[in-house]
Protein backbone atom coordinates (compact mmCIF):
# COMPACT_ATOMS: atom_id res chain seq x y z
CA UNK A 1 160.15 91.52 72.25
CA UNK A 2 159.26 92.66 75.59
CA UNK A 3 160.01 96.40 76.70
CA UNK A 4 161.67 96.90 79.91
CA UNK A 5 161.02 100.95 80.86
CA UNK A 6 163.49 103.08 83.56
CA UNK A 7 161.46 106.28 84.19
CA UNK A 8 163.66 107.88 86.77
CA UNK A 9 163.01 111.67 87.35
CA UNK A 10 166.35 111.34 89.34
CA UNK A 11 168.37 109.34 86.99
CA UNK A 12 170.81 106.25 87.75
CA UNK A 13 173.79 106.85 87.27
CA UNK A 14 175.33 106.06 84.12
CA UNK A 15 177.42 103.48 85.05
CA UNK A 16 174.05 101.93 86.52
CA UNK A 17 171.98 102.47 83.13
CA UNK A 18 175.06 100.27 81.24
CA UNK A 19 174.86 97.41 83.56
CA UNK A 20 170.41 97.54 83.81
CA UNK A 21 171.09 97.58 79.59
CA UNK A 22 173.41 94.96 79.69
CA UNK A 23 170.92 92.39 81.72
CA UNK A 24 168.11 93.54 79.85
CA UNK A 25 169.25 92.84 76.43
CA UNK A 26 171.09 89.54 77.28
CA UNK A 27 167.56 88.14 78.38
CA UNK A 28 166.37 89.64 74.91
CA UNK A 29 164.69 92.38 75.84
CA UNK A 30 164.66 95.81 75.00
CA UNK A 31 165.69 99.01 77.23
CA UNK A 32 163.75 101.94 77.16
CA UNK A 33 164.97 105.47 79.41
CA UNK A 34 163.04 108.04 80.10
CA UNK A 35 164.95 110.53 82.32
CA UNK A 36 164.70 114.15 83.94
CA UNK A 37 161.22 114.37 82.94
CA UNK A 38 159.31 117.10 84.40
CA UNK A 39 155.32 116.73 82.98
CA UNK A 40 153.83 113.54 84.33
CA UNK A 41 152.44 113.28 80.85
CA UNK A 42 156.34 112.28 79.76
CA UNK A 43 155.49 109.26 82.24
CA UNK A 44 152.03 108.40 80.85
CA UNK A 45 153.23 108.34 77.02
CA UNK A 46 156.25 106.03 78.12
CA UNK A 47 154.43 103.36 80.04
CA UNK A 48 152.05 103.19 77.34
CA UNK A 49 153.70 100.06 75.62
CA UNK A 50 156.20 99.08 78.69
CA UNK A 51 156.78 95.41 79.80
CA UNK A 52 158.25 96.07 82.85
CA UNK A 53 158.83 99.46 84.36
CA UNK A 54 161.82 100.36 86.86
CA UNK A 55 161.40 103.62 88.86
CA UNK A 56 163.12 105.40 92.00
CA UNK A 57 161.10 107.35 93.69
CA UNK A 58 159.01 108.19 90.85
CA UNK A 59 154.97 108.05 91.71
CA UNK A 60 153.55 105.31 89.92
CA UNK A 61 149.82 105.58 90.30
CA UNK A 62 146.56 104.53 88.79
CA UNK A 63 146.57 106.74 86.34
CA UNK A 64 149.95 105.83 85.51
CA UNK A 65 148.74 101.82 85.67
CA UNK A 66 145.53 103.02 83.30
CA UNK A 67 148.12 104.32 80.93
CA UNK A 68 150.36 101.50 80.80
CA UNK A 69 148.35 99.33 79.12
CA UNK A 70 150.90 96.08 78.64
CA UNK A 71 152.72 96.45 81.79
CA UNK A 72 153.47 93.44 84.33
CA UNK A 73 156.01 93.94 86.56
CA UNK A 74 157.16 97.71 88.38
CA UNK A 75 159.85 97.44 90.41
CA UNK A 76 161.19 100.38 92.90
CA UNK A 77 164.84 100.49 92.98
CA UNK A 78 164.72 100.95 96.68
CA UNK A 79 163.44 99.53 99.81
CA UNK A 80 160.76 101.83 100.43
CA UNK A 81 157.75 101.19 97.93
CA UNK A 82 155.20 104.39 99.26
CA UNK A 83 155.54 106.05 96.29
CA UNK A 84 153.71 102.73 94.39
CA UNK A 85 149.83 102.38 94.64
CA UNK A 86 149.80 98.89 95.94
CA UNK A 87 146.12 98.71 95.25
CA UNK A 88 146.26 99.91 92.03
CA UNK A 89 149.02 97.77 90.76
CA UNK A 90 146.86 94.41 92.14
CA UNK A 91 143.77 96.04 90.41
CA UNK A 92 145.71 96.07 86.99
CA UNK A 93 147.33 92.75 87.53
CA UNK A 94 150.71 94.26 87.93
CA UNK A 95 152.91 92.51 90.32
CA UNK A 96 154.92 95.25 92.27
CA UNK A 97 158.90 95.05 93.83
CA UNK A 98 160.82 96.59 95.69
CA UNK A 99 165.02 95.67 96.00
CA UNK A 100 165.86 95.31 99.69
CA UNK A 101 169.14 95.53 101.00
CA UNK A 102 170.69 97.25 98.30
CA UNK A 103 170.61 100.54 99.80
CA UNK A 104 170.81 99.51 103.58
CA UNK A 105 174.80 100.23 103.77
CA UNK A 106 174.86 103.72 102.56
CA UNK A 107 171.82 104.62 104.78
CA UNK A 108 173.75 102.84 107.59
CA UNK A 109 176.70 104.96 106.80
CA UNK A 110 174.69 108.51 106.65
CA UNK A 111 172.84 107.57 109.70
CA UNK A 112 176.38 107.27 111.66
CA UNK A 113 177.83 110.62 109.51
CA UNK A 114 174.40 112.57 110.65
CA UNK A 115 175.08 111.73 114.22
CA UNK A 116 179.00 112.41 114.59
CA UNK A 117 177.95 115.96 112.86
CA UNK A 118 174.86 116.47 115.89
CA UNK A 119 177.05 115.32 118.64
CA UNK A 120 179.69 117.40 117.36
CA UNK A 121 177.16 121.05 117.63
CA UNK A 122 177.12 121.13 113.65
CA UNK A 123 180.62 121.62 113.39
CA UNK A 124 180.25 125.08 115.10
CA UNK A 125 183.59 125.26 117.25
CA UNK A 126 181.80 124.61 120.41
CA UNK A 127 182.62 121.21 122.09
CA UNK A 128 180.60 118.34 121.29
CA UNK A 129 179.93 114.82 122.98
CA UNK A 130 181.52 111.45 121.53
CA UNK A 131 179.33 108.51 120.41
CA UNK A 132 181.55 106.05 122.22
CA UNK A 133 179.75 104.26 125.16
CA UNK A 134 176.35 106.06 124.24
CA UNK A 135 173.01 103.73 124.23
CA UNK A 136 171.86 103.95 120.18
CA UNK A 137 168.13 102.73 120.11
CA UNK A 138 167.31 101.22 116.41
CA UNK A 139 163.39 100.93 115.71
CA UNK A 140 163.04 98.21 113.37
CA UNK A 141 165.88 95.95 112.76
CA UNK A 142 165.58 95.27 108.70
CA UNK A 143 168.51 95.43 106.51
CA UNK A 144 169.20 99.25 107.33
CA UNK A 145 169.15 98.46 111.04
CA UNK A 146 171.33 95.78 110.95
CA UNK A 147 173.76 98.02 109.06
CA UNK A 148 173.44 100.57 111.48
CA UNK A 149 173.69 98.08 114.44
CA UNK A 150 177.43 96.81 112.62
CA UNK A 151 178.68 100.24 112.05
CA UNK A 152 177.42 101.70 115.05
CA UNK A 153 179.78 98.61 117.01
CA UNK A 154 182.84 99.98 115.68
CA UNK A 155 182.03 103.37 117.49
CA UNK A 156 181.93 101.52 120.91
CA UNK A 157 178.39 102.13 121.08
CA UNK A 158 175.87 99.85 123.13
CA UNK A 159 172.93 99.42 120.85
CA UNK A 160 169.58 98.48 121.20
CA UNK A 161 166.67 97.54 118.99
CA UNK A 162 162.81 96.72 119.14
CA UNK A 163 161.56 95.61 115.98
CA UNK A 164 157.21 94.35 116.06
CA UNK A 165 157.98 91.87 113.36
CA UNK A 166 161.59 90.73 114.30
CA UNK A 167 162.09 88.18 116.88
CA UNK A 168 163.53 89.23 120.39
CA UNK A 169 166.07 86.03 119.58
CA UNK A 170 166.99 87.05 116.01
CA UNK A 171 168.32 90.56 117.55
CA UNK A 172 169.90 88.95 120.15
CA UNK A 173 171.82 86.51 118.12
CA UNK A 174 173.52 90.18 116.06
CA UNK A 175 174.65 90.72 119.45
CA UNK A 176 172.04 93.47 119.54
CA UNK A 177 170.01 94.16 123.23
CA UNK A 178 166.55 93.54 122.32
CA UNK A 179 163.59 95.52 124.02
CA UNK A 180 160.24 94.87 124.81
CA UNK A 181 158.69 97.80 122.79
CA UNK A 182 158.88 100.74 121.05
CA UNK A 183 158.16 102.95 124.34
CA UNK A 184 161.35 101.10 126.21
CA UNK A 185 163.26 101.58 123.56
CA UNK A 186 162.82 105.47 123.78
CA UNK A 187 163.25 105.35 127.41
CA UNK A 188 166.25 103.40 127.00
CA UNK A 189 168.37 104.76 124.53
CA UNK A 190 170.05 108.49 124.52
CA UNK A 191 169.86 108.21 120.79
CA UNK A 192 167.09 106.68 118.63
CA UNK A 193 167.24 105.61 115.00
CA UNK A 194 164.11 105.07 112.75
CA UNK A 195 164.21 102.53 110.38
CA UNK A 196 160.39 101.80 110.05
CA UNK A 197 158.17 101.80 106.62
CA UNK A 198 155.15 104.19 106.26
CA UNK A 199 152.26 102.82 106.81
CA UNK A 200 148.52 103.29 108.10
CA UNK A 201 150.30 102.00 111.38
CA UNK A 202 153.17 104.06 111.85
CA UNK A 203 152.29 107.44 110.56
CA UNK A 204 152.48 109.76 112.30
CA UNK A 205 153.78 107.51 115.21
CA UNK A 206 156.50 108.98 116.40
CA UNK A 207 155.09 111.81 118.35
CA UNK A 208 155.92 114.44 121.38
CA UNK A 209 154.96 111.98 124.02
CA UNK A 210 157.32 109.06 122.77
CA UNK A 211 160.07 110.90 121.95
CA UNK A 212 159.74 112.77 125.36
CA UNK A 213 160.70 109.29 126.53
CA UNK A 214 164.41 110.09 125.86
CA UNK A 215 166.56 110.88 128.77
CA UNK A 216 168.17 114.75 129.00
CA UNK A 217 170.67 115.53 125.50
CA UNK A 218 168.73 112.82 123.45
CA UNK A 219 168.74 112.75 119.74
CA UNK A 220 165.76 111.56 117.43
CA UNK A 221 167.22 110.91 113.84
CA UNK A 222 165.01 110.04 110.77
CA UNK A 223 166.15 108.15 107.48
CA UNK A 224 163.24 106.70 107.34
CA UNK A 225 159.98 108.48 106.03
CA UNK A 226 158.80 112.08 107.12
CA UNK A 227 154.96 110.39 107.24
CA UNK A 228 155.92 108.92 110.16
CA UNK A 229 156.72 111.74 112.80
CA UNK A 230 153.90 113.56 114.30
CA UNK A 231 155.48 116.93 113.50
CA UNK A 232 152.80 119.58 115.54
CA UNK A 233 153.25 117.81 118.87
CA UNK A 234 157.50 117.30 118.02
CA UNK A 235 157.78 121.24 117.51
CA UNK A 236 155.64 121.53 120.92
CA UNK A 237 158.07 119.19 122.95
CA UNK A 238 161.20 120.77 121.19
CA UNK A 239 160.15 124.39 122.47
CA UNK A 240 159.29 122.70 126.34
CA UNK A 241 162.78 120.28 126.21
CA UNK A 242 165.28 122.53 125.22
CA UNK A 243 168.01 119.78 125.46
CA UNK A 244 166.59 117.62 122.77
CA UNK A 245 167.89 117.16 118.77
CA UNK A 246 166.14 116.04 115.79
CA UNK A 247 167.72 114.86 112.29
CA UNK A 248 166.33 114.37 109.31
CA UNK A 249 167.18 112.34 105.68
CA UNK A 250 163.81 113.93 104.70
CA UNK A 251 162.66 117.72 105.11
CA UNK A 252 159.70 117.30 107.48
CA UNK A 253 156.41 119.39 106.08
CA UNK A 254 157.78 121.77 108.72
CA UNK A 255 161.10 122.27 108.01
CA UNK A 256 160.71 126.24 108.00
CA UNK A 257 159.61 126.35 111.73
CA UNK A 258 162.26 123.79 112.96
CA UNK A 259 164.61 125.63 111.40
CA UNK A 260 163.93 129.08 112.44
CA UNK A 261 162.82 127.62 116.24
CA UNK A 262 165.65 125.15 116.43
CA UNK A 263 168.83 126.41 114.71
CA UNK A 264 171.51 124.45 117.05
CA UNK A 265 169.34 121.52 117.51
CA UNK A 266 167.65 120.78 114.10
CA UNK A 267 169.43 119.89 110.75
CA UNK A 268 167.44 117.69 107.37
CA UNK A 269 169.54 117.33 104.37
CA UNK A 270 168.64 119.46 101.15
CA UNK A 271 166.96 116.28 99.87
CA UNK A 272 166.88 112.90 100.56
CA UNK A 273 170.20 111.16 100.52
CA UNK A 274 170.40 107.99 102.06
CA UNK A 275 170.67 105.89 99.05
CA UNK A 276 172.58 108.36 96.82
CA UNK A 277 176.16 106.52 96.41
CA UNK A 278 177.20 105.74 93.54
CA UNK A 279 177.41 102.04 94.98
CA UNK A 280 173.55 101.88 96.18
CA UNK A 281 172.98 103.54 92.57
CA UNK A 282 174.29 100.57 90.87
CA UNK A 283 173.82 97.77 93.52
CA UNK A 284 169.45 98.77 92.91
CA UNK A 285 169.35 99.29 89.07
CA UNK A 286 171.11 96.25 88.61
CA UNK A 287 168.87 94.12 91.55
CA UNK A 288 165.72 95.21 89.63
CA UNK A 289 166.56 94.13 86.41
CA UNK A 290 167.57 90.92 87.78
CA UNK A 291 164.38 90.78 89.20
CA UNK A 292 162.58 91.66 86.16
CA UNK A 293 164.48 88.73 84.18
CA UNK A 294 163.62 86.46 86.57
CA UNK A 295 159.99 87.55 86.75
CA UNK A 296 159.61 86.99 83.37
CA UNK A 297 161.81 83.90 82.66
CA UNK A 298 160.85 81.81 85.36
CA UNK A 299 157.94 83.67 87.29
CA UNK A 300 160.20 84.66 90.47
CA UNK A 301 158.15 86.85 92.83
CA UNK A 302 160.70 86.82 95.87
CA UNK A 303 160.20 90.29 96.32
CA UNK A 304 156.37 91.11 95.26
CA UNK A 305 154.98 93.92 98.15
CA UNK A 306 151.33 93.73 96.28
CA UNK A 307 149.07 90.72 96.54
């Protein structure tokens, strides 16, 4: 009987953990839950006779890949899939997932709740702007984007969107305005939204220069990945353009000196929470044991990120 593994450090919720059991053992399998753990050891003992392994944003390395000596399949309940050593995972034969789309909405929806609360001053008493008949610039127009794009209609907003890998057509046809790049899009838009993966690429991308780009009162907001702002030269142009905001779904390195620097024009969430609803919870879990099922039962790699 195959052994299907969640190691979550952050569990699902429990609703989530039913339904995950409930697919698993109607293929035959069995469930195995590791939660809470706080000694990466925990991890490496678990693994050691897993199947399958589902994680969140739990690191799953090569010494975690060394230790799991019958796993397959690892799927990331998530989009993003940083926190899985791609390399690794082909190097042990392990085909690796991610679960698109199953978080995009409740990013979507934090991304439009972090920006009423900066155009609003934090809530402080002092009067704000509104969102209606602002320019929102989305960079990369994936399943978050799109989301963002939909809600952000409903606010009257005009939106934008330049996307490297998305057709100029396939924006236009979501009644988005598509740009020529990611330095128009900047230049373009009084408020920019990231929605771009880490990689070697776009680390560290985002930097003083682009986001100088924005016209007087813009606002830079991040759901994305902190890996991909250039935080030193962000902190230099913040200090020279004293009209600028930046907003974060992930505590940059530098969250300390933004903080102290930037009071009334800096705010990142205690932790990460654009996928924590209990809807996104569920909608994942139950997406990668789908996956998983189907992996197994009919050798479905729809979503493999490894080669």
């Amino acid at each position: 009987m195959k052994k299907i593994l969640i190691a979550t450090e952050k569990p699902f919720a429990p609703v989530a953990v039913q339904g995950i059991k409930e697919v698993v053992e109607a293929a035959g399998y069995e469930l195995a839950l590791l939660e809470k753990y706080t000694e990466k050891k925990e991890l490496l003992d678990a693994v050691a006779d897993a199947d399958a392994l589902i994680v969140r944003s739990d690191k799953v390395d090569a010494e975690v890949l060394d230790a799991a000596k019958q796993l397959k399949i690892v799927v990331r309940a998530g989009a993003g899939y940083d926190n899985i050593d791609l390399a690794a995972a082909t190097a042990h034969n392990v085909v690796a997932m991610n679960t698109p789309g199953q978080n995009a909405n409740a990013v979507a929806e934090l991304v439009m709740g972090l920006l009423v609360y900066a155009v609003r001053n934090f809530y402080n008493g002092k009067a704000g702007t509104e969102l209606l008949g602002k320019k929102l610039g989305i960079l990369a127009f994936g399943n978050v984007g799109r989301n963002v794009a939909r809600i952000a209609k409903g606010f009257g907003m005009d939106i934008l969107a330049f996307d490297a890998y998305c057709p100029a057509e396939a924006i236009e046809a979501a009644g988005v305005k598509a740009v020529g790049s990611t330095a128009e899009l900047f230049e373009q838009s009084d408020i920019v939204s990231l929605h771009i993966p880490a990689t070697p690429e776009t680390k560290q991308s985002i930097n003083g220069e682009l986001v100088g780009k924005l016209p007087k009162g813009g606002i830079l907001i991040n759901t994305a990945r902190k890996e991909v702002i250039d935080e030193a030269s962000l902190l230099k142009l913040m200090e020279e353009r004293t009209d600028l905001k930046y907003i974060a779904d992930i505590k940059p390195d530098a969250d300390a000196e933004f903080a102290e620097k930037f009071a009334d024009r800096y705010f990142a969430t205690p932790k990460k929470m654009g996928a924590q609803t209990a809807e996104a919870n569920i909608n994942a879990g139950l997406a990668a044991a789908h996956q998983i099922v189907g992996f197994f039962k009919e050798g479905i790699t729809k979503f493999q990120v490894n080669k």
